[in-house]
PDB file of N, CA and C in Angstrom:
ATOM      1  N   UNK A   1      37.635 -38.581 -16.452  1.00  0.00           N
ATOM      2  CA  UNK A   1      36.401 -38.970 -17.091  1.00  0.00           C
ATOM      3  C   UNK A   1      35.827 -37.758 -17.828  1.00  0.00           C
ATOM      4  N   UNK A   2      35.799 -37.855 -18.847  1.00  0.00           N
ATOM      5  CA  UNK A   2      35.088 -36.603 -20.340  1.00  0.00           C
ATOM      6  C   UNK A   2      33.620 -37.805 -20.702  1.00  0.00           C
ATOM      7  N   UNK A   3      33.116 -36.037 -20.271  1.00  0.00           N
ATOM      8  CA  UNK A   3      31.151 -36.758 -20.994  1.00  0.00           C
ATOM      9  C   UNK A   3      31.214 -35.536 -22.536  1.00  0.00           C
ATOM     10  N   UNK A   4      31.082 -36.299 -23.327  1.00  0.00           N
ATOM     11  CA  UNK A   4      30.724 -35.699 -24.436  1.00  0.00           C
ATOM     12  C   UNK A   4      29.181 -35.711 -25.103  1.00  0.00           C
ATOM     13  N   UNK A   5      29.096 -34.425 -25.365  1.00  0.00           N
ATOM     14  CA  UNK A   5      27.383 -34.629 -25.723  1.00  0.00           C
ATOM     15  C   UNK A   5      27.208 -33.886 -27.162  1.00  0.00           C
ATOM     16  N   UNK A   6      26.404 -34.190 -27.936  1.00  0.00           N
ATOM     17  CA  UNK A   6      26.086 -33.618 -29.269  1.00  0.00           C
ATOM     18  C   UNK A   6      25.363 -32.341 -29.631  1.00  0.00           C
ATOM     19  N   UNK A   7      26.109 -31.685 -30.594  1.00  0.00           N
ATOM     20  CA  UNK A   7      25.404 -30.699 -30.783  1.00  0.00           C
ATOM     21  C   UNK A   7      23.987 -30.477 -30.533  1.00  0.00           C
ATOM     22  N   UNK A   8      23.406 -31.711 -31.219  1.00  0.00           N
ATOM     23  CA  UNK A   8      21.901 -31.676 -30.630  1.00  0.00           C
ATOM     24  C   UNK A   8      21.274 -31.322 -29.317  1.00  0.00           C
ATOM     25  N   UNK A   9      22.036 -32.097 -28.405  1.00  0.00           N
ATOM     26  CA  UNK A   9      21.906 -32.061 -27.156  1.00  0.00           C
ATOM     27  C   UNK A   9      22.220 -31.016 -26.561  1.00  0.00           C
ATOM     28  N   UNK A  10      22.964 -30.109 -26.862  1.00  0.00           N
ATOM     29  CA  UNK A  10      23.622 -28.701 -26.113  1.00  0.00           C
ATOM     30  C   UNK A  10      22.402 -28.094 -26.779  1.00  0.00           C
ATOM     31  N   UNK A  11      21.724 -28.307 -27.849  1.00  0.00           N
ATOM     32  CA  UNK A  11      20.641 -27.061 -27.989  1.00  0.00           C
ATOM     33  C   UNK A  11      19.115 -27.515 -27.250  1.00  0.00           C
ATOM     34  N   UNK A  12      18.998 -28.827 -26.990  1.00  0.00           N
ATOM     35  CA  UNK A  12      18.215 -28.921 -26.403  1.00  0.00           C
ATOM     36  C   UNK A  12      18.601 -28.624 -24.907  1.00  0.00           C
ATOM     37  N   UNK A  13      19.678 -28.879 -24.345  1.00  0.00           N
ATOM     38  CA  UNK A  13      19.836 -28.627 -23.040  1.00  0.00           C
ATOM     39  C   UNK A  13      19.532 -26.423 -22.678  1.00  0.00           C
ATOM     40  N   UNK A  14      20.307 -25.987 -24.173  1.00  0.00           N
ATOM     41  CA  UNK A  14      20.185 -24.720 -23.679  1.00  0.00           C
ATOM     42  C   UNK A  14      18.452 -24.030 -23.721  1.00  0.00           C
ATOM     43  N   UNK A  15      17.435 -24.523 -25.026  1.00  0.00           N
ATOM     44  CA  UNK A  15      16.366 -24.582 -24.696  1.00  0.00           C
ATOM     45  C   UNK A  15      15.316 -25.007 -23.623  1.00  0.00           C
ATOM     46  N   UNK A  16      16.010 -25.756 -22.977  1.00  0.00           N
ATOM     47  CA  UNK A  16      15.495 -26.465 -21.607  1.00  0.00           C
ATOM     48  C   UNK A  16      15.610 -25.076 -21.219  1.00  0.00           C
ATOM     49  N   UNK A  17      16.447 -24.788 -20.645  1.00  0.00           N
ATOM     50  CA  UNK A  17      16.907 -23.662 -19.495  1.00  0.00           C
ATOM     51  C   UNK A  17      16.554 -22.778 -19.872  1.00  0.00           C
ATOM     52  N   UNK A  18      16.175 -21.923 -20.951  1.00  0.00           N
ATOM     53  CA  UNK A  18      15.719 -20.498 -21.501  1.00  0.00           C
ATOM     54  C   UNK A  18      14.367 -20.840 -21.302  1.00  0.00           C
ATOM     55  N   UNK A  19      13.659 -21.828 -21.337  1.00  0.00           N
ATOM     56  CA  UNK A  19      12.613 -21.996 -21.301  1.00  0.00           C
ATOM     57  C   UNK A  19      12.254 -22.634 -19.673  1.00  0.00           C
ATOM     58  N   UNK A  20      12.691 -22.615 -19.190  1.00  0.00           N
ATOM     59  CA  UNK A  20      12.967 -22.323 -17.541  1.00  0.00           C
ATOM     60  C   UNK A  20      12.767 -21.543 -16.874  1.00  0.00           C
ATOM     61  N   UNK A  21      13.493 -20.595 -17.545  1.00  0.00           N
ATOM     62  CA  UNK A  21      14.366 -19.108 -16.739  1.00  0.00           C
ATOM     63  C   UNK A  21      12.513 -18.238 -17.421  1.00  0.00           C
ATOM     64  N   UNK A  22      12.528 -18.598 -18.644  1.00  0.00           N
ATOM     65  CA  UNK A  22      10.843 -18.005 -18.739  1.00  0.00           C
ATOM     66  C   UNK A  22       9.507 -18.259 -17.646  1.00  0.00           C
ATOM     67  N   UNK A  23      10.055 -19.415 -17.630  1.00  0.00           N
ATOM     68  CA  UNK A  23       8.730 -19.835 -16.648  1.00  0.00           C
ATOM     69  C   UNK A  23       8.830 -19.069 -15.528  1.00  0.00           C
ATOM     70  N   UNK A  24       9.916 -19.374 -15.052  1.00  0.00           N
ATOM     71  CA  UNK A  24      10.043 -18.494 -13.519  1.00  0.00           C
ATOM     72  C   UNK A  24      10.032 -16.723 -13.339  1.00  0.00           C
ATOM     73  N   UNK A  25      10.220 -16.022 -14.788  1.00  0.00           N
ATOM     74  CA  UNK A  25      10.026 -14.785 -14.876  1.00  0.00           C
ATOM     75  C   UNK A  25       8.579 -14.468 -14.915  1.00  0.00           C
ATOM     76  N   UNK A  26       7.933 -15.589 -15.421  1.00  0.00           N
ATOM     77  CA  UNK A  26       6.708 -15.512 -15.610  1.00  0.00           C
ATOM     78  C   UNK A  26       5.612 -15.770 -14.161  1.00  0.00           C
ATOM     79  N   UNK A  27       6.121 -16.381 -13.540  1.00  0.00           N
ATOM     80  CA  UNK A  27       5.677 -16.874 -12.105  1.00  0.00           C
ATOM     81  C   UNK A  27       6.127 -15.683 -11.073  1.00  0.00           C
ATOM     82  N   UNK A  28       7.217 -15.421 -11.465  1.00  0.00           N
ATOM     83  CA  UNK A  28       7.294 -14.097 -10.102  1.00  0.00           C
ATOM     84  C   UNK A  28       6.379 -12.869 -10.684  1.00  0.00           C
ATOM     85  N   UNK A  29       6.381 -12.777 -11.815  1.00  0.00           N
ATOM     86  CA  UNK A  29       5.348 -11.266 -12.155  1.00  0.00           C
ATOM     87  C   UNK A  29       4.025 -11.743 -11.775  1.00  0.00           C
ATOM     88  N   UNK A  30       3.661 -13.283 -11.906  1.00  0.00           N
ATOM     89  CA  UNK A  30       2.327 -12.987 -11.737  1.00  0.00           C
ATOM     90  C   UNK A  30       2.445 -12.905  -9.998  1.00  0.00           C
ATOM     91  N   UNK A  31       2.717 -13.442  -9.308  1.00  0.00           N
ATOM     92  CA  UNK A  31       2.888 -13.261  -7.739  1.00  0.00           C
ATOM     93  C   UNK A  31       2.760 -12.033  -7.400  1.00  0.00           C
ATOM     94  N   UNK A  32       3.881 -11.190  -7.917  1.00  0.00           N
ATOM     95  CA  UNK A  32       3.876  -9.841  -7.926  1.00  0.00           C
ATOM     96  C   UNK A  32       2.645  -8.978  -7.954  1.00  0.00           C
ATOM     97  N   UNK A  33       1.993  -9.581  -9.026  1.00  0.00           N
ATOM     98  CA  UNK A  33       0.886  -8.761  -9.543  1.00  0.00           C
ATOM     99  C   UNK A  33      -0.480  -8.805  -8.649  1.00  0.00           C
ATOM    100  N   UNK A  34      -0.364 -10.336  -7.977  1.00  0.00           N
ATOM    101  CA  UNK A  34      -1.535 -10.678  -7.590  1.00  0.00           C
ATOM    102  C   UNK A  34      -1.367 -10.139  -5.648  1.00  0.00           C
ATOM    103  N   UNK A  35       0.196  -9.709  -5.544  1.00  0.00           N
ATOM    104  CA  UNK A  35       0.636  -9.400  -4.024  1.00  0.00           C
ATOM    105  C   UNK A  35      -0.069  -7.799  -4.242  1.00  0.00           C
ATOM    106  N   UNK A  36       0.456  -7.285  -5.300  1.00  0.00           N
ATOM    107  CA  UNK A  36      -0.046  -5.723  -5.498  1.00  0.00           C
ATOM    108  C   UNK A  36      -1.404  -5.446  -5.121  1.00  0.00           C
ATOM    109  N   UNK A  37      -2.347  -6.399  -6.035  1.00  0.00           N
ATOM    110  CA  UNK A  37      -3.578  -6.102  -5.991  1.00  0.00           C
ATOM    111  C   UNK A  37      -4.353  -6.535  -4.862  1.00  0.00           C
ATOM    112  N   UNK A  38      -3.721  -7.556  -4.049  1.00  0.00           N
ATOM    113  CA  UNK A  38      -4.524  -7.631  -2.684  1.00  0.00           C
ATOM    114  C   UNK A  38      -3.695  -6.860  -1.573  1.00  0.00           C
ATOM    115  N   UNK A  39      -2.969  -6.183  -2.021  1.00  0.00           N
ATOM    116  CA  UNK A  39      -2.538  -4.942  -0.702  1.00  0.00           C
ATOM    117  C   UNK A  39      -3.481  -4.153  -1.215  1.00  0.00           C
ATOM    118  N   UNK A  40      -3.996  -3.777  -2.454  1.00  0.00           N
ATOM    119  CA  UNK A  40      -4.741  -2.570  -2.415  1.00  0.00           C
ATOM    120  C   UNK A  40      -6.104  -2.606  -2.101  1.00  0.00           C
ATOM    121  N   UNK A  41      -6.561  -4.318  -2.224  1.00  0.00           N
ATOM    122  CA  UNK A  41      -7.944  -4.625  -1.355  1.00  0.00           C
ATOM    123  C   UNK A  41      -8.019  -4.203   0.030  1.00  0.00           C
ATOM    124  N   UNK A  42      -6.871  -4.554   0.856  1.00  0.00           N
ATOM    125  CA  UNK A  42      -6.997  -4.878   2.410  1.00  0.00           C
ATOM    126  C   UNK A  42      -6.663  -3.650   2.663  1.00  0.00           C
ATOM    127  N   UNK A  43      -6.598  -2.409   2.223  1.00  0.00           N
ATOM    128  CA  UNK A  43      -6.464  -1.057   3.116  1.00  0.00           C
ATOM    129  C   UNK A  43      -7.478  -0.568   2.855  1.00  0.00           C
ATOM    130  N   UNK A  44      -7.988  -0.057   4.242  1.00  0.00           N
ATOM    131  CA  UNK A  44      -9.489   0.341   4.114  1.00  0.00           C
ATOM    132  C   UNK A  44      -9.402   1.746   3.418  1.00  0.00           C
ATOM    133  N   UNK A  45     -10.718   2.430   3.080  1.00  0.00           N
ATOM    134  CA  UNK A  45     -10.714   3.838   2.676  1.00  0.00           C
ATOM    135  C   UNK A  45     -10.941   4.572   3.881  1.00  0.00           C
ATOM    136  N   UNK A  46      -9.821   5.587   4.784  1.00  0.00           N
ATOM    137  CA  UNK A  46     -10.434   6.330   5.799  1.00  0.00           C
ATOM    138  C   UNK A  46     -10.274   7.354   5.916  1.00  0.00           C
ATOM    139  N   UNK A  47     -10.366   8.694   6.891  1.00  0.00           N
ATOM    140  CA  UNK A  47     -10.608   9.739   6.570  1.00  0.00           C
ATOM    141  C   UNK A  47     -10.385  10.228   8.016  1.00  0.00           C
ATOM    142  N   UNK A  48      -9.994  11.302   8.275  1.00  0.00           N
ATOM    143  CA  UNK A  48      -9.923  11.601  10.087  1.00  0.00           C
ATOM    144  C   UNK A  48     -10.847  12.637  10.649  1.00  0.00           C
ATOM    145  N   UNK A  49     -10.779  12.296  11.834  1.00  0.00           N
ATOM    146  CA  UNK A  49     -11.826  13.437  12.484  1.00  0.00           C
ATOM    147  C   UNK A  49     -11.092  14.061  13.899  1.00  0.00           C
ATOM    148  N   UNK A  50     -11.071  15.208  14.028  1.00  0.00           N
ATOM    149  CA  UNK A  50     -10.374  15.934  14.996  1.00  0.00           C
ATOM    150  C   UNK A  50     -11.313  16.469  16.369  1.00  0.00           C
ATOM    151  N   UNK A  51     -11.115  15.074  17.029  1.00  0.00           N
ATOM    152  CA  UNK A  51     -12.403  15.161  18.338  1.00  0.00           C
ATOM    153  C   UNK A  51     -12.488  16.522  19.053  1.00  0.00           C
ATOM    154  N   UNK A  52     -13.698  16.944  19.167  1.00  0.00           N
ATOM    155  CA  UNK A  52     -14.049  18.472  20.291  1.00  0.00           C
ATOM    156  C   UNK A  52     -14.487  17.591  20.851  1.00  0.00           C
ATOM    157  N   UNK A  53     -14.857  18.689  22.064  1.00  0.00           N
ATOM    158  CA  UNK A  53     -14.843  18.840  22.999  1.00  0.00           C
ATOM    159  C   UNK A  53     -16.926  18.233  22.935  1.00  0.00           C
ATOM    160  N   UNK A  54     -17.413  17.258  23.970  1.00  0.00           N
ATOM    161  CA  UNK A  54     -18.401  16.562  23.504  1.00  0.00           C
ATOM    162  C   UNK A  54     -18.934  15.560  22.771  1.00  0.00           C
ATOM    163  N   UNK A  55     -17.534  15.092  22.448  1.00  0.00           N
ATOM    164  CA  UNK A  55     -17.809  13.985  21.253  1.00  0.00           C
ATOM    165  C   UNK A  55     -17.592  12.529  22.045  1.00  0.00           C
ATOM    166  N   UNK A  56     -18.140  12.262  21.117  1.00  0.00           N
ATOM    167  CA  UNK A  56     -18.168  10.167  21.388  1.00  0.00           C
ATOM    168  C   UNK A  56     -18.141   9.430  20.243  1.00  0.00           C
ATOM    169  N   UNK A  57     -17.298   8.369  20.379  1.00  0.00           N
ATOM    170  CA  UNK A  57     -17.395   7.665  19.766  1.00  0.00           C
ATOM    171  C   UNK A  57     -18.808   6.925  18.867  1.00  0.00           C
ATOM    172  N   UNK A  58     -19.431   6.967  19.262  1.00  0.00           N
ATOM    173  CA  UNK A  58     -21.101   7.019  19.112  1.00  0.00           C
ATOM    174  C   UNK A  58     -21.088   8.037  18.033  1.00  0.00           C
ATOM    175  N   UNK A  59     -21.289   9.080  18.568  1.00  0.00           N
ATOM    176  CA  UNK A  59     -21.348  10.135  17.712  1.00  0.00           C
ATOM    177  C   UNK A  59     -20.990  10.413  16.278  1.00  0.00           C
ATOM    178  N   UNK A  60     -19.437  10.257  16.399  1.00  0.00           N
ATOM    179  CA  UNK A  60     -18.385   9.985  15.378  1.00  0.00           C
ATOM    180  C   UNK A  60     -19.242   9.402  14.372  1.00  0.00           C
ATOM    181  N   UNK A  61     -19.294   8.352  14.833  1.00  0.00           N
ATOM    182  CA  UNK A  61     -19.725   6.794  14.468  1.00  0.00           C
ATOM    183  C   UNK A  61     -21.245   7.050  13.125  1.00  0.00           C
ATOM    184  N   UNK A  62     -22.090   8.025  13.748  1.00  0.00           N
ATOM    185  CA  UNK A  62     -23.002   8.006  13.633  1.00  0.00           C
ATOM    186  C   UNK A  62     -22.582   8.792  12.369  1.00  0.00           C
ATOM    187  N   UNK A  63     -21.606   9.864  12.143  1.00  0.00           N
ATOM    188  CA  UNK A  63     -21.383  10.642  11.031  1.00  0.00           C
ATOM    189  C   UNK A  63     -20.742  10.324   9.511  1.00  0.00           C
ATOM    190  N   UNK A  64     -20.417   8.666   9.731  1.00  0.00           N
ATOM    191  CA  UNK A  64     -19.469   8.701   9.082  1.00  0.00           C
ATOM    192  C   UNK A  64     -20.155   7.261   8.485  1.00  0.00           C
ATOM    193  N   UNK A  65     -21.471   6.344   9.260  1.00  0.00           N
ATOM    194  CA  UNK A  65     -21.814   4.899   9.034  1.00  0.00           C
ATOM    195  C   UNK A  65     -22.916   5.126   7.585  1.00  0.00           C
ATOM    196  N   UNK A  66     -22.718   3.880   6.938  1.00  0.00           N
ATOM    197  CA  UNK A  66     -23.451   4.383   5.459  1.00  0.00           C
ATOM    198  C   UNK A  66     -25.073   4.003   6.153  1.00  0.00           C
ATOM    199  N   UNK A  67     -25.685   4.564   5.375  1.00  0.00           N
ATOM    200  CA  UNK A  67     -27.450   4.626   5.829  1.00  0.00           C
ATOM    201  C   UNK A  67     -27.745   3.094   6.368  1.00  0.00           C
ATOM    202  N   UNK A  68     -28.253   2.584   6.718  1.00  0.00           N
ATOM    203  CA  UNK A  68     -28.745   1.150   7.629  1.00  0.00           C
ATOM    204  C   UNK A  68     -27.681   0.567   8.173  1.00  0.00           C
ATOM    205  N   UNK A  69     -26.955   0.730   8.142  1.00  0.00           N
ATOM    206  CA  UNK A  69     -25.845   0.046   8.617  1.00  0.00           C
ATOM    207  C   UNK A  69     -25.592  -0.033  10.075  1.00  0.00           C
ATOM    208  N   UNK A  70     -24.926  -0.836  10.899  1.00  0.00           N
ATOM    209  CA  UNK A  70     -24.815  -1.156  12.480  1.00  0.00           C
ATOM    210  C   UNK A  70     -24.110  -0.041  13.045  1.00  0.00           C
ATOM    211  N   UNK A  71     -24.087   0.920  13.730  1.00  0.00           N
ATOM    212  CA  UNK A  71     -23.713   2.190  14.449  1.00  0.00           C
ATOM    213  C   UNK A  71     -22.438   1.229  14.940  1.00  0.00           C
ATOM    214  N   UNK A  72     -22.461   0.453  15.878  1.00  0.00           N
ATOM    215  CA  UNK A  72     -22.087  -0.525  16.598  1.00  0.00           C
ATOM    216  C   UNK A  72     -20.600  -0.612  16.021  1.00  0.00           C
ATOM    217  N   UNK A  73     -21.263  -1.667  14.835  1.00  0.00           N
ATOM    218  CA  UNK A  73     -19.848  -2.106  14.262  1.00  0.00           C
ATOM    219  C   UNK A  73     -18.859  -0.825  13.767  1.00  0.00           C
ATOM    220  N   UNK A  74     -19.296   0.081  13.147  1.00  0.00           N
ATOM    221  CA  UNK A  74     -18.314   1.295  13.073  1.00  0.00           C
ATOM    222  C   UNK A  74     -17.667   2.262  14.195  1.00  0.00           C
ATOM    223  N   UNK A  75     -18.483   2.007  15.123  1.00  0.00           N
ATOM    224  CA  UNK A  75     -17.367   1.798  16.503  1.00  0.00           C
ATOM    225  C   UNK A  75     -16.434   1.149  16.684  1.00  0.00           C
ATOM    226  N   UNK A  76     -16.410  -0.551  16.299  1.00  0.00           N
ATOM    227  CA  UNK A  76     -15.527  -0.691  17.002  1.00  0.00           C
ATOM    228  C   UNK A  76     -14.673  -0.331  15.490  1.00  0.00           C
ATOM    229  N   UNK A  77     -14.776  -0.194  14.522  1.00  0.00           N
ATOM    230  CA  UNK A  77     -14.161  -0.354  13.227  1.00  0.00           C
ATOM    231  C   UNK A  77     -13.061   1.182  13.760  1.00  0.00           C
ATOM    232  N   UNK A  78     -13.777   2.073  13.960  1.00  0.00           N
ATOM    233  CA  UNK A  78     -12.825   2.982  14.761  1.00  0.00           C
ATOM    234  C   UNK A  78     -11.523   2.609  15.602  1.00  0.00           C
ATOM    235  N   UNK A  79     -12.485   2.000  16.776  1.00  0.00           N
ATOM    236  CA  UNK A  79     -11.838   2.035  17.575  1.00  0.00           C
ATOM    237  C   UNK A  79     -10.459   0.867  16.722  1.00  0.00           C
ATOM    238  N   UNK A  80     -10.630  -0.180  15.930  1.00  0.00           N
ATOM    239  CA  UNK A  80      -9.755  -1.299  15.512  1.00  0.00           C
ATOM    240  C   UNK A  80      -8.602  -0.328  14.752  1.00  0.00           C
ATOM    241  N   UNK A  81      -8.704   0.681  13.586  1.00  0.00           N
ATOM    242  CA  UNK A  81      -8.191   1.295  13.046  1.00  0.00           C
ATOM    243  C   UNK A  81      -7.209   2.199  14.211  1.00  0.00           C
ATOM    244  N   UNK A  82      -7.595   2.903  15.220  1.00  0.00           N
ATOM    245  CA  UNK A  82      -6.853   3.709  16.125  1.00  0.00           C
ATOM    246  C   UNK A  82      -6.331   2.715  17.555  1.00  0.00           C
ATOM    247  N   UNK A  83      -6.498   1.596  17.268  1.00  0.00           N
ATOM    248  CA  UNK A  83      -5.789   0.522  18.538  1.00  0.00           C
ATOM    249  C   UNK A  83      -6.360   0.906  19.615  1.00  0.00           C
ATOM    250  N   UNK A  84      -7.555   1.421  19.899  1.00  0.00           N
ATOM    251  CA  UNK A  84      -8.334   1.657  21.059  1.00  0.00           C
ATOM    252  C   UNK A  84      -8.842   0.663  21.806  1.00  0.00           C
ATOM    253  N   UNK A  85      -8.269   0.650  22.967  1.00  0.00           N
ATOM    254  CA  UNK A  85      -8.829  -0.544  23.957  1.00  0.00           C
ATOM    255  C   UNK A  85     -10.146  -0.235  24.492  1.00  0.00           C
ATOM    256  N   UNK A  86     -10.396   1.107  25.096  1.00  0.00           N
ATOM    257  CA  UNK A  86     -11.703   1.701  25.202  1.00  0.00           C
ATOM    258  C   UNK A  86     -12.405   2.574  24.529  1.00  0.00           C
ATOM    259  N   UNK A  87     -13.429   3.215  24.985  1.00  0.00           N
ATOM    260  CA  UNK A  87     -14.128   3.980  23.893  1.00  0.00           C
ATOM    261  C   UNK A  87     -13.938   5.398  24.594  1.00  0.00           C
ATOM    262  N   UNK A  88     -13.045   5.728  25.605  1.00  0.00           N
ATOM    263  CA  UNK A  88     -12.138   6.998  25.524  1.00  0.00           C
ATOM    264  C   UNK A  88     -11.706   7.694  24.438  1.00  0.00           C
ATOM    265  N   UNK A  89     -12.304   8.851  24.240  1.00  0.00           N
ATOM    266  CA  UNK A  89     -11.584   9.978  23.573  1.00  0.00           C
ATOM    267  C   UNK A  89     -11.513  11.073  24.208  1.00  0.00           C
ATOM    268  N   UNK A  90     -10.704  12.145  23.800  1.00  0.00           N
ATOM    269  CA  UNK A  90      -9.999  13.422  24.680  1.00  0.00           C
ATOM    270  C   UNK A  90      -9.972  14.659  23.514  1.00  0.00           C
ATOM    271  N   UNK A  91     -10.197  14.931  23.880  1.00  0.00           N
ATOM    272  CA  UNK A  91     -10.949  16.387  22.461  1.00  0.00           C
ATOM    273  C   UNK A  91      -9.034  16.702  22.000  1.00  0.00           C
ATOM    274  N   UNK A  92      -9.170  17.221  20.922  1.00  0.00           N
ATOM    275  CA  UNK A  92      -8.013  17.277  19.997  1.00  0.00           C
ATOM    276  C   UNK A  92      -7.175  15.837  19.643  1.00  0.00           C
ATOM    277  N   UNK A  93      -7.513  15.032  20.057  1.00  0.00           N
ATOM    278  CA  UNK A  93      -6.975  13.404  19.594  1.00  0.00           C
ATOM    279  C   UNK A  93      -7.938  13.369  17.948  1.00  0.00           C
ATOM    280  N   UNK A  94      -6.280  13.229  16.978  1.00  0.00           N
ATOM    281  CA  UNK A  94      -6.975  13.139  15.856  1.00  0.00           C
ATOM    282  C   UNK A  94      -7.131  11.614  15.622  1.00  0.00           C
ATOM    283  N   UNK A  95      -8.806  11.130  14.797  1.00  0.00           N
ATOM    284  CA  UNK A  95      -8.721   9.640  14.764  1.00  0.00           C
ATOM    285  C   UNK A  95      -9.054   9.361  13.287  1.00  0.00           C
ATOM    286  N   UNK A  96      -8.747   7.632  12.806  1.00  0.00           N
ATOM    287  CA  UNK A  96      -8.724   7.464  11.619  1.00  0.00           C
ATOM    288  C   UNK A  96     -10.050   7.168  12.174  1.00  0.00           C
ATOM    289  N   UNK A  97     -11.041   7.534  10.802  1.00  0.00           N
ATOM    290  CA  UNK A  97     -12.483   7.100  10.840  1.00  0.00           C
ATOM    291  C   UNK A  97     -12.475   6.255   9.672  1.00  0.00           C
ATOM    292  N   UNK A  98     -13.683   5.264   9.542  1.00  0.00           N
ATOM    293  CA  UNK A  98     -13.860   4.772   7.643  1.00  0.00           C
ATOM    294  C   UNK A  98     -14.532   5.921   7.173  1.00  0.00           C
ATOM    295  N   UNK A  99     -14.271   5.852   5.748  1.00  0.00           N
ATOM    296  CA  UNK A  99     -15.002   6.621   4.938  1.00  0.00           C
ATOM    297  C   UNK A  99     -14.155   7.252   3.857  1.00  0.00           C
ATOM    298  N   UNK A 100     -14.774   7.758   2.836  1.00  0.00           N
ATOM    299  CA  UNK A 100     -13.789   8.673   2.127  1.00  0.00           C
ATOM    300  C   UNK A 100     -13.602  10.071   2.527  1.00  0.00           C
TER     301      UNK A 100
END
């Protein structure tokens, strides 16, 4: 069994497909583009602090939270960034803080 098809048809069939193969080049860059730019949303800006001897989390906390802001929550924002189950620290433990 031979399918024969017309010139016509082989250029529309090959325009089909070039115009296919566009779409989908066009669909992975934008994916791409839009994967890029929300990895660079979701990493916070942070900065470290090299605990002495006297310090607390509190403390920390207090150096690094923008003016009105909850002391509180940048505790635990600490503690979430360094996988801290408690609010233990040990002087020379370096920690990620927020901030620039």
């Amino acid at each position: 069994m031979t399918i024969s098809i017309t010139r016509q048809q082989r250029v529309v069939v090959l325009l089909t497909s070039v115009a296919l193969a566009l779409v989908l080049l066009f669909v992975t860059a934008v994916s791409a583009a839009d994967a890029g730019a929300s990895d660079a949303i979701s990493e916070p800006v942070t900065t470290t602090h090299l605990v002495v001897s006297g310090d607390t989390l509190w403390d920390i906390a207090l150096t690094v939270a923008e003016p009105g802001s909850d002391v509180r929550n940048v505790v635990e924002d600490i503690k979430r960034l360094n996988s801290l189950t408690t609010s233990m620290i040990v002087p020379g433990q370096v920690l990620l803080v927020p901030g620039a």
